[in-house]
Protein backbone atom coordinates (compact mmCIF):
# COMPACT_ATOMS: atom_id res chain seq x y z
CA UNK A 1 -120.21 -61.25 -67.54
CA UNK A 2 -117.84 -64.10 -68.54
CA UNK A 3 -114.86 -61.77 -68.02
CA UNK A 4 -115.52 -61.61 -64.29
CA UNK A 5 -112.32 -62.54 -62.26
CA UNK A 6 -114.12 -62.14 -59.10
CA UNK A 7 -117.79 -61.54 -57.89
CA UNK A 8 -117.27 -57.81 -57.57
CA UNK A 9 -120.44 -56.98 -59.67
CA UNK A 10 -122.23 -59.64 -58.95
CA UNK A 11 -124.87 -57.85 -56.84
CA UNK A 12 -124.90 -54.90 -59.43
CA UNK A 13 -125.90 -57.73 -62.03
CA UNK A 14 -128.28 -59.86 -59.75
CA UNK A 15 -129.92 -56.51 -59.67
CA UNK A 16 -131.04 -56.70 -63.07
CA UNK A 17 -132.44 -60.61 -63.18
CA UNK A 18 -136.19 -59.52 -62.56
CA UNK A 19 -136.04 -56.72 -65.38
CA UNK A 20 -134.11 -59.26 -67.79
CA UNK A 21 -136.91 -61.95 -67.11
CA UNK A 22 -139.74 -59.25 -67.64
CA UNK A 23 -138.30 -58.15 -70.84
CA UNK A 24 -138.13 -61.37 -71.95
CA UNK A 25 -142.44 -61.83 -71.78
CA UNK A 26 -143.20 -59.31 -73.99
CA UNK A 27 -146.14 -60.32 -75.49
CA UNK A 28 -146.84 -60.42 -79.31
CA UNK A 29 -144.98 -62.47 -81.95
CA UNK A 30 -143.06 -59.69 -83.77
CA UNK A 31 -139.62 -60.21 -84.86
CA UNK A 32 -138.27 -57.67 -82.42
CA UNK A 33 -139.77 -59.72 -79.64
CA UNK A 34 -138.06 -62.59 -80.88
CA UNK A 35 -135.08 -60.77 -80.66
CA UNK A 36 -135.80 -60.02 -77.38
CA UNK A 37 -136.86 -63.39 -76.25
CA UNK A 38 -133.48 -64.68 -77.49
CA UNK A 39 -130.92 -61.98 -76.13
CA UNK A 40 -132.71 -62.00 -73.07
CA UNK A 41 -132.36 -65.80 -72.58
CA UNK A 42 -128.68 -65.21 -73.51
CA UNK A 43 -128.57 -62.83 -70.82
CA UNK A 44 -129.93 -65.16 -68.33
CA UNK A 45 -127.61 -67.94 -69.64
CA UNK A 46 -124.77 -66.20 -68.81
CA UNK A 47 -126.06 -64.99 -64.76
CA UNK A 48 -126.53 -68.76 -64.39
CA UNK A 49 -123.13 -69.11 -65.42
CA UNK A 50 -121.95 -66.69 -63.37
CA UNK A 51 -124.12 -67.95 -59.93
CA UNK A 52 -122.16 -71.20 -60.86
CA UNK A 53 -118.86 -70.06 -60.78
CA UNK A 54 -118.90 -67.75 -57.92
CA UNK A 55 -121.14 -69.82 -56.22
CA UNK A 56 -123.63 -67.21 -55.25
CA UNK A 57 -127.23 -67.82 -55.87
CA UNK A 58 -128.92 -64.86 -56.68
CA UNK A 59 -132.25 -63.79 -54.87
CA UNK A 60 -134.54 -64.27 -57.96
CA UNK A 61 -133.16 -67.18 -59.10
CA UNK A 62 -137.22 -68.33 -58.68
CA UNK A 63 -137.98 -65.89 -61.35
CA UNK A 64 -134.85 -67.37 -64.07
CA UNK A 65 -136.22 -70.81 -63.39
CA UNK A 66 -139.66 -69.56 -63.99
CA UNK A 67 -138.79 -68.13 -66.80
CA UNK A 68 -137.16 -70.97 -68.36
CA UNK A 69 -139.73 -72.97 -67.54
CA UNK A 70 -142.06 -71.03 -69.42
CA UNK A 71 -140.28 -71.00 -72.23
CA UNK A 72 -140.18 -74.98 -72.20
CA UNK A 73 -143.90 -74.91 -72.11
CA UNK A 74 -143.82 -76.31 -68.66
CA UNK A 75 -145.76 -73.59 -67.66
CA UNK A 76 -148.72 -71.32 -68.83
């Protein structure tokens, strides 16, 4: 996503934001879904960078702040 020299894909991408987020709650505390937890919020790091820079808010943006949230512990 950081290669983007325009917002060509950016609906293709913003497509993907709810799936990304619902990966990302896997429950259980296995390794792999620590792995997931982590590439996933990498994932998400990088579609806030690229709403920022293209200045496009995506649709579920709710659902990346949610999700961030959660991970903070700010919500249960």
């Amino acid at each position: 996503m950081n290669v983007q020299v325009d917002s060509t894909y950016t609906h293709n991408i913003e497509k993907l934001v709810r799936k990304v987020c619902m990966l990302s709650q896997e429950p259980g505390e296995t390794h792999e879904n620590g792995c997931l937890r982590a590439s996933s919020l990498q994932c998400l790091s990088a579609m806030v960078w690229l709403m920022t820079e293209f200045s496009h808010i995506f649709a579920d943006f709710d659902e990346v702040s949610y999700f961030l949230f959660f991970l903070a512990g700010l919500v249960h």
